[in-house]
PDB file of N, CA and C in Angstrom:
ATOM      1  N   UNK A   1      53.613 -74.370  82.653  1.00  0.00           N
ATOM      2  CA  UNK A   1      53.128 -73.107  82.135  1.00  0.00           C
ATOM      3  C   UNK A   1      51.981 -73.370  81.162  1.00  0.00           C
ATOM      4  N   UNK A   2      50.700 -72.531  81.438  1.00  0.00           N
ATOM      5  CA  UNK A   2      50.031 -72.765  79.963  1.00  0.00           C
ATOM      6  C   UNK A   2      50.222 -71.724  79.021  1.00  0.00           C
ATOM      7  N   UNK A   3      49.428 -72.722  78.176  1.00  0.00           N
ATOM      8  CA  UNK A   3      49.394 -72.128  76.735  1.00  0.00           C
ATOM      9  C   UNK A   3      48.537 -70.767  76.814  1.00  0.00           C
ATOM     10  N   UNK A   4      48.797 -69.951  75.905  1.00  0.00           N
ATOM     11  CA  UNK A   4      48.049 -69.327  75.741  1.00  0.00           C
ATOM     12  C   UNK A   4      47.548 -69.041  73.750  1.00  0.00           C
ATOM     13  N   UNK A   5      46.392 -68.529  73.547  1.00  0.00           N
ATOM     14  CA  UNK A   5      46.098 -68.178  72.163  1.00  0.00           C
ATOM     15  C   UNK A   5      45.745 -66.493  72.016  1.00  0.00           C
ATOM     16  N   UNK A   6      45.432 -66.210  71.141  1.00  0.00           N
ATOM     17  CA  UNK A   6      45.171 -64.614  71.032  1.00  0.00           C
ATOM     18  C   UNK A   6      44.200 -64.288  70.417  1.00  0.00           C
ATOM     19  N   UNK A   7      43.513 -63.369  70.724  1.00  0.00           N
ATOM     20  CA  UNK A   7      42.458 -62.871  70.004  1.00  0.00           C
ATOM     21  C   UNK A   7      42.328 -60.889  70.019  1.00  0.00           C
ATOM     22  N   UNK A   8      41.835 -61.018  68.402  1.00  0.00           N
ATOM     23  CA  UNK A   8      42.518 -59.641  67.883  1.00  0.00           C
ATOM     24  C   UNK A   8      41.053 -58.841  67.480  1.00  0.00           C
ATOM     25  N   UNK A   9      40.385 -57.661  68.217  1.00  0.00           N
ATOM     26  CA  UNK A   9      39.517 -56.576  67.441  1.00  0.00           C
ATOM     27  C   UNK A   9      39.932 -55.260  66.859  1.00  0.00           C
ATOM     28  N   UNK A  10      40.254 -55.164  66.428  1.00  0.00           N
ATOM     29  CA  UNK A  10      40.745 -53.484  66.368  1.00  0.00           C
ATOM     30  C   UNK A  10      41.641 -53.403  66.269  1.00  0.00           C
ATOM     31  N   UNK A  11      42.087 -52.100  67.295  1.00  0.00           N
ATOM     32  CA  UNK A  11      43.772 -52.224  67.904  1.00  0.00           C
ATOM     33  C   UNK A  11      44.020 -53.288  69.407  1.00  0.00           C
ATOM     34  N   UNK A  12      42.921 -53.644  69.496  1.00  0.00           N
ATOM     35  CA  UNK A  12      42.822 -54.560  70.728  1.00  0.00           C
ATOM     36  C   UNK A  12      43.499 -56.319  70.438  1.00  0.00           C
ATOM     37  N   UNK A  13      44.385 -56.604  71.813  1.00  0.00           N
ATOM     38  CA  UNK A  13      44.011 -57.690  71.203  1.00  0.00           C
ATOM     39  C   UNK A  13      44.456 -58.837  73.200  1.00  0.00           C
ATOM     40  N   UNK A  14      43.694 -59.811  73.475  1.00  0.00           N
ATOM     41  CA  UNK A  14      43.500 -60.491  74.541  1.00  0.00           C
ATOM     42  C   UNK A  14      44.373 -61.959  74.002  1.00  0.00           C
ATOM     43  N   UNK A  15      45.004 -61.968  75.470  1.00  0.00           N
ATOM     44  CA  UNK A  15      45.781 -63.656  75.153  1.00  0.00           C
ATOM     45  C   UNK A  15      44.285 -64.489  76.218  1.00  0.00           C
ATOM     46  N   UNK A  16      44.525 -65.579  75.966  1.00  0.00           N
ATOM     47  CA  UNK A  16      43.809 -66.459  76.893  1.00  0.00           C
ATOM     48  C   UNK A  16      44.483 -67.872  76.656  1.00  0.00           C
ATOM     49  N   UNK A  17      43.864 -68.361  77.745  1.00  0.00           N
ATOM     50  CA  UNK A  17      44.389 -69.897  78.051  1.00  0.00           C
ATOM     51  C   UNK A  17      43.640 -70.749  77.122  1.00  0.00           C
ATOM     52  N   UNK A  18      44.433 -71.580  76.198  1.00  0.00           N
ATOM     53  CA  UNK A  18      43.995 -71.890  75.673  1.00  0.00           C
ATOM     54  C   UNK A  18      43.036 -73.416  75.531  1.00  0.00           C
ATOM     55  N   UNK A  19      43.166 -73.792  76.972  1.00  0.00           N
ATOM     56  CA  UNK A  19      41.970 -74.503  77.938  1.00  0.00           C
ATOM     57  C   UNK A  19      40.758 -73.603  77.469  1.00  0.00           C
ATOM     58  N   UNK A  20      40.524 -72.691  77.709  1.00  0.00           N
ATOM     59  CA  UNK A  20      39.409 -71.797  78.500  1.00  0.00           C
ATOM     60  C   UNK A  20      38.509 -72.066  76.774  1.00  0.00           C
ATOM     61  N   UNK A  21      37.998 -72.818  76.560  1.00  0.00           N
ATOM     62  CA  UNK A  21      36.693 -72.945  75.465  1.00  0.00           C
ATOM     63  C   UNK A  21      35.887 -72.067  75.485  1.00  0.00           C
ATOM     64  N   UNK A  22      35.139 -71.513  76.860  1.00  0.00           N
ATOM     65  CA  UNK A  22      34.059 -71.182  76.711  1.00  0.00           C
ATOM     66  C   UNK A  22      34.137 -69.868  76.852  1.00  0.00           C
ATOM     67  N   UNK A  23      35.912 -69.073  76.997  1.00  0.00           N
ATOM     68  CA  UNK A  23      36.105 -67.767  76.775  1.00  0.00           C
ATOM     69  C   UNK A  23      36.453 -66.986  75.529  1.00  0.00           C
ATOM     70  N   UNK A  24      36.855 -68.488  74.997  1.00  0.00           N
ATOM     71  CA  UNK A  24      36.870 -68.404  73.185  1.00  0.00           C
ATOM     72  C   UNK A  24      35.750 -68.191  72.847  1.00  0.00           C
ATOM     73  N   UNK A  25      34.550 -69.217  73.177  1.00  0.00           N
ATOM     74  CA  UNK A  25      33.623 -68.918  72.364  1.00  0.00           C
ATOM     75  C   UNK A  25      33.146 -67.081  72.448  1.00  0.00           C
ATOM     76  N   UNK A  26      32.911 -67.052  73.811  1.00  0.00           N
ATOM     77  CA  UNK A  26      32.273 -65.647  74.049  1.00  0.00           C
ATOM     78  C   UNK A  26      32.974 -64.757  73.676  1.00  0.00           C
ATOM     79  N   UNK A  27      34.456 -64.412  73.569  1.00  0.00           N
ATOM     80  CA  UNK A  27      34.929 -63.406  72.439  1.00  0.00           C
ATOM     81  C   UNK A  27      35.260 -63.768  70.855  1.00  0.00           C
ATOM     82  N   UNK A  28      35.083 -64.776  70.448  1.00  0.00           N
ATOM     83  CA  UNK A  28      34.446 -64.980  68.952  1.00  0.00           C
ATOM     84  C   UNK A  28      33.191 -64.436  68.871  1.00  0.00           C
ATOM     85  N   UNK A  29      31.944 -64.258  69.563  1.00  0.00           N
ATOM     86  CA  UNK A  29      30.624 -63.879  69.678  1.00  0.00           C
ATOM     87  C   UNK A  29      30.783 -62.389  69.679  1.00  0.00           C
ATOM     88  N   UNK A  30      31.765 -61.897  70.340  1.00  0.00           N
ATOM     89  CA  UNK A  30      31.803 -60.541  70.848  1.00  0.00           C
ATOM     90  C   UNK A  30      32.742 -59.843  69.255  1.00  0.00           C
ATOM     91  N   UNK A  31      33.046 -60.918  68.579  1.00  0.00           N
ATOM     92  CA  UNK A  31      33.837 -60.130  67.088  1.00  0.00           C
ATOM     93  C   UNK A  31      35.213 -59.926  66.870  1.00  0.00           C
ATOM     94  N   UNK A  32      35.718 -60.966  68.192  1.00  0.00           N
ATOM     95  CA  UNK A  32      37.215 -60.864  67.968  1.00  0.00           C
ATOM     96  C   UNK A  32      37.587 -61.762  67.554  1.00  0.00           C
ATOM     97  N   UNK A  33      39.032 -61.450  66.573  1.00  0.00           N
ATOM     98  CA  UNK A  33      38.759 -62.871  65.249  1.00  0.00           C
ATOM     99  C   UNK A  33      40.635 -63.633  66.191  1.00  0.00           C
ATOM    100  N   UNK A  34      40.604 -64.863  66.256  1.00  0.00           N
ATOM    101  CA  UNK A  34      41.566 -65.638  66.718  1.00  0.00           C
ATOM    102  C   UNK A  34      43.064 -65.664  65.624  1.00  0.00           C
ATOM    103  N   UNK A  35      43.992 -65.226  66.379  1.00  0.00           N
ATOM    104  CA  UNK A  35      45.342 -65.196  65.447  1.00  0.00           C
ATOM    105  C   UNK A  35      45.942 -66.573  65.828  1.00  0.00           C
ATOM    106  N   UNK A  36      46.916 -67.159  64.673  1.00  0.00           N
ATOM    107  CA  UNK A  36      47.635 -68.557  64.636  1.00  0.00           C
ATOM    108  C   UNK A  36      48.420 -68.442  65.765  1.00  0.00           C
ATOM    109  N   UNK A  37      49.256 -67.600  66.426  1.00  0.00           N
ATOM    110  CA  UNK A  37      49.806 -67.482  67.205  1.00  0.00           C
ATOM    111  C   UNK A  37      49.760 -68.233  68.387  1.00  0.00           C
ATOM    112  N   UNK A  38      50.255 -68.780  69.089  1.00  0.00           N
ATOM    113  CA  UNK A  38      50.193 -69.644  70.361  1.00  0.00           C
ATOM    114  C   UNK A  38      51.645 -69.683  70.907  1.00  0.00           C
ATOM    115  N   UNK A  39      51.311 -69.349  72.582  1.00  0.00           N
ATOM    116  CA  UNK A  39      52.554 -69.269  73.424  1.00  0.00           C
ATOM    117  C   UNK A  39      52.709 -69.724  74.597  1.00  0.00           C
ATOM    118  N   UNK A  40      53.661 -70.081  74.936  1.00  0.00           N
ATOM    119  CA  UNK A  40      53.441 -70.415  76.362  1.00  0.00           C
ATOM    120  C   UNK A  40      54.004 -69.452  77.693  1.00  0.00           C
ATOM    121  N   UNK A  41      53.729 -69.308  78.654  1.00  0.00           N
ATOM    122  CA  UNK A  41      53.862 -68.322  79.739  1.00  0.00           C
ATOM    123  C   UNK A  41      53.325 -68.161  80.656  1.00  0.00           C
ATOM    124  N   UNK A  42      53.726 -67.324  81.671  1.00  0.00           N
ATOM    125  CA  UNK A  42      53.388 -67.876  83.242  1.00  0.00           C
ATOM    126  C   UNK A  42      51.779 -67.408  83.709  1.00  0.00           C
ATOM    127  N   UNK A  43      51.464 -66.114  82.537  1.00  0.00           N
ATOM    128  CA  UNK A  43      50.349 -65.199  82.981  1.00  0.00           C
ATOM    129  C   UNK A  43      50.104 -64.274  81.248  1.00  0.00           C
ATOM    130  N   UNK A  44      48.877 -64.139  81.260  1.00  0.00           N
ATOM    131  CA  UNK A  44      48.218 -63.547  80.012  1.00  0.00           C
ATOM    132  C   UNK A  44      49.147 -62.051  79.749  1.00  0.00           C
ATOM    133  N   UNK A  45      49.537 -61.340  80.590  1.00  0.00           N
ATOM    134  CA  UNK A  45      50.142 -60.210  80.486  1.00  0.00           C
ATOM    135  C   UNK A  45      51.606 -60.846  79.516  1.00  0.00           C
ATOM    136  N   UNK A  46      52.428 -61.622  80.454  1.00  0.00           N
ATOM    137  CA  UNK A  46      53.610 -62.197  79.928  1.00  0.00           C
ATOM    138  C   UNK A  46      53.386 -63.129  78.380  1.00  0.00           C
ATOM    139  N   UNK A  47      51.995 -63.247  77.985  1.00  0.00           N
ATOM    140  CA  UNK A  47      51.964 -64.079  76.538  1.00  0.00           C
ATOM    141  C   UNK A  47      51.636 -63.185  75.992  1.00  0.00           C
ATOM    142  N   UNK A  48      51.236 -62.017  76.133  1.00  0.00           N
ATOM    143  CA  UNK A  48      51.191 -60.532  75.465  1.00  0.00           C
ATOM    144  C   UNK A  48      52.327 -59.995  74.991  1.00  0.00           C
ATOM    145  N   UNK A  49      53.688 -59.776  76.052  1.00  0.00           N
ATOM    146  CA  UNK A  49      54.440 -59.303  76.075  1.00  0.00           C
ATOM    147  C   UNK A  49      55.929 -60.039  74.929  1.00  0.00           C
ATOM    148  N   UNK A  50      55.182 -61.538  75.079  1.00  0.00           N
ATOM    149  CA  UNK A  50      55.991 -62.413  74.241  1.00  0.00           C
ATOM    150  C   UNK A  50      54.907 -62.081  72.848  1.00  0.00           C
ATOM    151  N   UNK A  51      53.950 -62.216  72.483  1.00  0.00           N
ATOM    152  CA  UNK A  51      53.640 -61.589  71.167  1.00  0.00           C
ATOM    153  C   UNK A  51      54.047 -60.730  70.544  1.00  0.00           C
ATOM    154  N   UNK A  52      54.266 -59.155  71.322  1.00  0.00           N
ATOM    155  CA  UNK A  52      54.696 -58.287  71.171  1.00  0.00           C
ATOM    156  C   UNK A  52      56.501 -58.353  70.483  1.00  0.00           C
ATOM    157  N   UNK A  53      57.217 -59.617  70.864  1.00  0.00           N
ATOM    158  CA  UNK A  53      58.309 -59.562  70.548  1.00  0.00           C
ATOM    159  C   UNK A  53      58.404 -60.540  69.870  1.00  0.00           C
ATOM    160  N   UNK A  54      57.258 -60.908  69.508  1.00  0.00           N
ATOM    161  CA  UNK A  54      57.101 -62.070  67.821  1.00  0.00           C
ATOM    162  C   UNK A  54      56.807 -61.267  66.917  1.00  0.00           C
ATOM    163  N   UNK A  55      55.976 -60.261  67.061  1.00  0.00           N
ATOM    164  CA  UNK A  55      55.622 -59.060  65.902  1.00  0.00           C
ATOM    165  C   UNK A  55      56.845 -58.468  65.680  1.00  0.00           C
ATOM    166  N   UNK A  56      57.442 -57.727  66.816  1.00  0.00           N
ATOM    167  CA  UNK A  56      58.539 -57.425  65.955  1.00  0.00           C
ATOM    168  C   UNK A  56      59.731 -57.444  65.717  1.00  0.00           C
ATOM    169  N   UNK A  57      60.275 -58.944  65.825  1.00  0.00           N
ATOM    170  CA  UNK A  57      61.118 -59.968  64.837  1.00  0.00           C
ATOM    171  C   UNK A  57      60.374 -60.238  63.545  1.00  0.00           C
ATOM    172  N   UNK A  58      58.832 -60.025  63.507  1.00  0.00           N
ATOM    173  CA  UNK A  58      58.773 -60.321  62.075  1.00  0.00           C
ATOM    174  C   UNK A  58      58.853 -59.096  61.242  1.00  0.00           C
ATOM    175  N   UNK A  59      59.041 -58.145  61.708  1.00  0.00           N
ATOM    176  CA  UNK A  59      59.155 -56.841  61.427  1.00  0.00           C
ATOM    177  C   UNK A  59      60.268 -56.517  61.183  1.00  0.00           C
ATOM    178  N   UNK A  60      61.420 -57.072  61.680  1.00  0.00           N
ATOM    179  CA  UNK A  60      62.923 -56.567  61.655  1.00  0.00           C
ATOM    180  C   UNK A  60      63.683 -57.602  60.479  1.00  0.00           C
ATOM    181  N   UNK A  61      62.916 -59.003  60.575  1.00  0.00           N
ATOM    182  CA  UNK A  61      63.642 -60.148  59.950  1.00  0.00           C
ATOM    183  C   UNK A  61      63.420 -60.035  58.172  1.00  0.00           C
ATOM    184  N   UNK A  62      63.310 -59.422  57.973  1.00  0.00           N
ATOM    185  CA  UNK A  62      62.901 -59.098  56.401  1.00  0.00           C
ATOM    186  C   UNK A  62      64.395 -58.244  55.684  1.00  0.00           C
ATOM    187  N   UNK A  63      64.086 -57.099  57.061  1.00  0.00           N
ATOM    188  CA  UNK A  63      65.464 -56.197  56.444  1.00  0.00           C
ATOM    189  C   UNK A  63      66.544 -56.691  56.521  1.00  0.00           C
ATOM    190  N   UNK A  64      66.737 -57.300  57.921  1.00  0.00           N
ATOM    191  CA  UNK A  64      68.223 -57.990  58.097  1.00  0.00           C
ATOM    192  C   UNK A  64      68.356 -58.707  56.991  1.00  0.00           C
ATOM    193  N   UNK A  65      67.730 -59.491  56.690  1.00  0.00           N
ATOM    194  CA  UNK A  65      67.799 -60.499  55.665  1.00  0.00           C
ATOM    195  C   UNK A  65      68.659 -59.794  54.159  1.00  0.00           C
ATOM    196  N   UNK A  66      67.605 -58.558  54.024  1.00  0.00           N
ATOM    197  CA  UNK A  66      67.958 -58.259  52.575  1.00  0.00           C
ATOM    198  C   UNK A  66      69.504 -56.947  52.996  1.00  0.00           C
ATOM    199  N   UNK A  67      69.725 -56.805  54.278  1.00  0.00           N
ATOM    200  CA  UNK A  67      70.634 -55.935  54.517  1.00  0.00           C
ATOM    201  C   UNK A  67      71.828 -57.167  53.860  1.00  0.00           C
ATOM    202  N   UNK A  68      72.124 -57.681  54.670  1.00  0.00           N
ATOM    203  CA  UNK A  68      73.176 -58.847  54.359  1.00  0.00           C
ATOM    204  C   UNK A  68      73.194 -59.352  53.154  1.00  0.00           C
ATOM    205  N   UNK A  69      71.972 -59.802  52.523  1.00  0.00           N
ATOM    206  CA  UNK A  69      72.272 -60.227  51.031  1.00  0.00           C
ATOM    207  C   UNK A  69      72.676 -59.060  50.134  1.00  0.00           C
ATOM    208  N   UNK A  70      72.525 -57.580  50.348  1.00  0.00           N
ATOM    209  CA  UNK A  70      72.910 -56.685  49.480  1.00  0.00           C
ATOM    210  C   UNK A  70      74.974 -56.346  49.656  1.00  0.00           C
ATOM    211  N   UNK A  71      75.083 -56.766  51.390  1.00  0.00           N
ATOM    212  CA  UNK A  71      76.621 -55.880  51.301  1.00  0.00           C
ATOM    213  C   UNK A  71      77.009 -57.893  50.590  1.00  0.00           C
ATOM    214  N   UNK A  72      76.624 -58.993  51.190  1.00  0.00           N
ATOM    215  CA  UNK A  72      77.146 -60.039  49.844  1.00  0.00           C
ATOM    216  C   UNK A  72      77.562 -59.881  49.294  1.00  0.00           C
ATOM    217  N   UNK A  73      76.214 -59.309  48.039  1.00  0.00           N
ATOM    218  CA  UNK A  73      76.481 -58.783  46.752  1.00  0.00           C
ATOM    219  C   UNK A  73      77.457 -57.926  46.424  1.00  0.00           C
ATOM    220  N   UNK A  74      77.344 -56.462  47.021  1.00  0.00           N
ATOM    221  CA  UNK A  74      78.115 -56.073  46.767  1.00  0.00           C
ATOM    222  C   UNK A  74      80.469 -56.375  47.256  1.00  0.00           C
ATOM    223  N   UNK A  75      80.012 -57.116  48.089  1.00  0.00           N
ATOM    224  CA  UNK A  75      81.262 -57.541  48.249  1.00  0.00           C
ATOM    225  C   UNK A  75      81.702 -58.466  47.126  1.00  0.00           C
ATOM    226  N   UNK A  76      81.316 -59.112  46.930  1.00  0.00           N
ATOM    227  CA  UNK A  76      81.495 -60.035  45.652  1.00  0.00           C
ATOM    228  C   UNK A  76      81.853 -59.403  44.465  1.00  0.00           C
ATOM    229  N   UNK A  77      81.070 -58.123  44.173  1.00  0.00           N
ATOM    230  CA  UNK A  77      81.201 -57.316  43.150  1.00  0.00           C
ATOM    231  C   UNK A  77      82.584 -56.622  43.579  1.00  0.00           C
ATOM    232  N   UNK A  78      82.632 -56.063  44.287  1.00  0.00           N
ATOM    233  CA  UNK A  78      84.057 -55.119  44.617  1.00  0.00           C
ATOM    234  C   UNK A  78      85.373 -56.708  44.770  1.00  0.00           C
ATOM    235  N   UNK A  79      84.846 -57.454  45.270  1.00  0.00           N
ATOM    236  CA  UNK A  79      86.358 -58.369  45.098  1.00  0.00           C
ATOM    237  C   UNK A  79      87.074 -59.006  43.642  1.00  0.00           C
ATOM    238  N   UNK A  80      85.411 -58.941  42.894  1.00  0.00           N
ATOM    239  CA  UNK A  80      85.915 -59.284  41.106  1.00  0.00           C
ATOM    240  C   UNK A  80      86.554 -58.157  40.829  1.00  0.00           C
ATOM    241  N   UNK A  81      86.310 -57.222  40.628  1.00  0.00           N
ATOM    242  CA  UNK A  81      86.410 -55.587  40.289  1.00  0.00           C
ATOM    243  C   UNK A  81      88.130 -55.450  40.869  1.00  0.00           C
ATOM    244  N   UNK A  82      88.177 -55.640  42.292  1.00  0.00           N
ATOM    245  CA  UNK A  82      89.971 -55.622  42.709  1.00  0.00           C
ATOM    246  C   UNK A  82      90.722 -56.704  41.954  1.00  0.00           C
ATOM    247  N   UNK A  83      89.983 -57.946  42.252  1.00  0.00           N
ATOM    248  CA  UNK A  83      90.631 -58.944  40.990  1.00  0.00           C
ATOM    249  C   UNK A  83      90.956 -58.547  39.812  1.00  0.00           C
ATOM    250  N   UNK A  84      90.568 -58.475  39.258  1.00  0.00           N
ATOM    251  CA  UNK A  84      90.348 -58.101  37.338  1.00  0.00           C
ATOM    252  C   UNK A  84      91.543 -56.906  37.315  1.00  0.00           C
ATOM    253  N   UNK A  85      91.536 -55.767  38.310  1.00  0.00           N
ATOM    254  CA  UNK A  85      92.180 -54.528  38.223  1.00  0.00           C
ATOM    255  C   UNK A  85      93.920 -55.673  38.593  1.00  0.00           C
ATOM    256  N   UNK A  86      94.047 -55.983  39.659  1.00  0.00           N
ATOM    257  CA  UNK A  86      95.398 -56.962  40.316  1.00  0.00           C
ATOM    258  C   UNK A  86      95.984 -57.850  39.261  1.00  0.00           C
ATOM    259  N   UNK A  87      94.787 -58.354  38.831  1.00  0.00           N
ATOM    260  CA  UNK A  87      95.232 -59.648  38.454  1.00  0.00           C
ATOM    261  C   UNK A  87      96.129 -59.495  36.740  1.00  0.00           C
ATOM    262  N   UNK A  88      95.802 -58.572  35.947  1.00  0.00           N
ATOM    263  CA  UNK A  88      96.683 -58.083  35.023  1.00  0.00           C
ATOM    264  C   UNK A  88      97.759 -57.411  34.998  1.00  0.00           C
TER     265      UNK A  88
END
C-alpha cells in the first residue's frame, strides 16, 4: 500500500502519494500548505477517509479523557464521604 500525505487550502484538502514530488511541488505553488499527517492506504479517497477518522478521535479524545478523570474524582470523593459517615 502507499503512503499517502495531505495537503490543506481552505475547506479543501487532497491526499497524494507521497512518491509523487512533483505533485507536491505544484500544489505547494498552487497555495496548499502540507499537514504532518501521513497514511497508508489502498487509494487517495481511502487516505481521506482514514484522515477524516484521525480528526475525529482527536476531537473526541480530549473529552473522554476529562469525562473519566471527573466521575474518578468524584468517586473517590463520594467513597471518603460514605467512609467517614460508616466508619464512626
Amino acid at each position: 500500500m502507499p503512503e499517502f500525505v495531505f495537503f490543506k487550502k481552505g475547506n479543501k484538502t487532497t491526499a497524494l502519494e507521497k512518491a509523487d514530488v512533483q505533485g507536491a511541488a505544484l500544489l505547494l505553488a498552487q497555495g496548499y500548505k502540507k499537514q504532518f499527517e501521513e497514511v497508508l492506504a489502498a487509494d487517495s479517497q481511502r487516505a481521506l477517509a482514514r484522515l477524516a477518522d484521525i480528526k475525529k478521535e482527536e476531537e473526541i479524545a480530549p473529552f473522554a479523557w476529562a469525562t473519566g478523570a471527573i466521575f474518578s474524582g468524584l468517586l473517590i470523593v463520594i467513597m471518603a464521604v460514605v467512609g467517614y459517615l460508616f466508619g464512626n
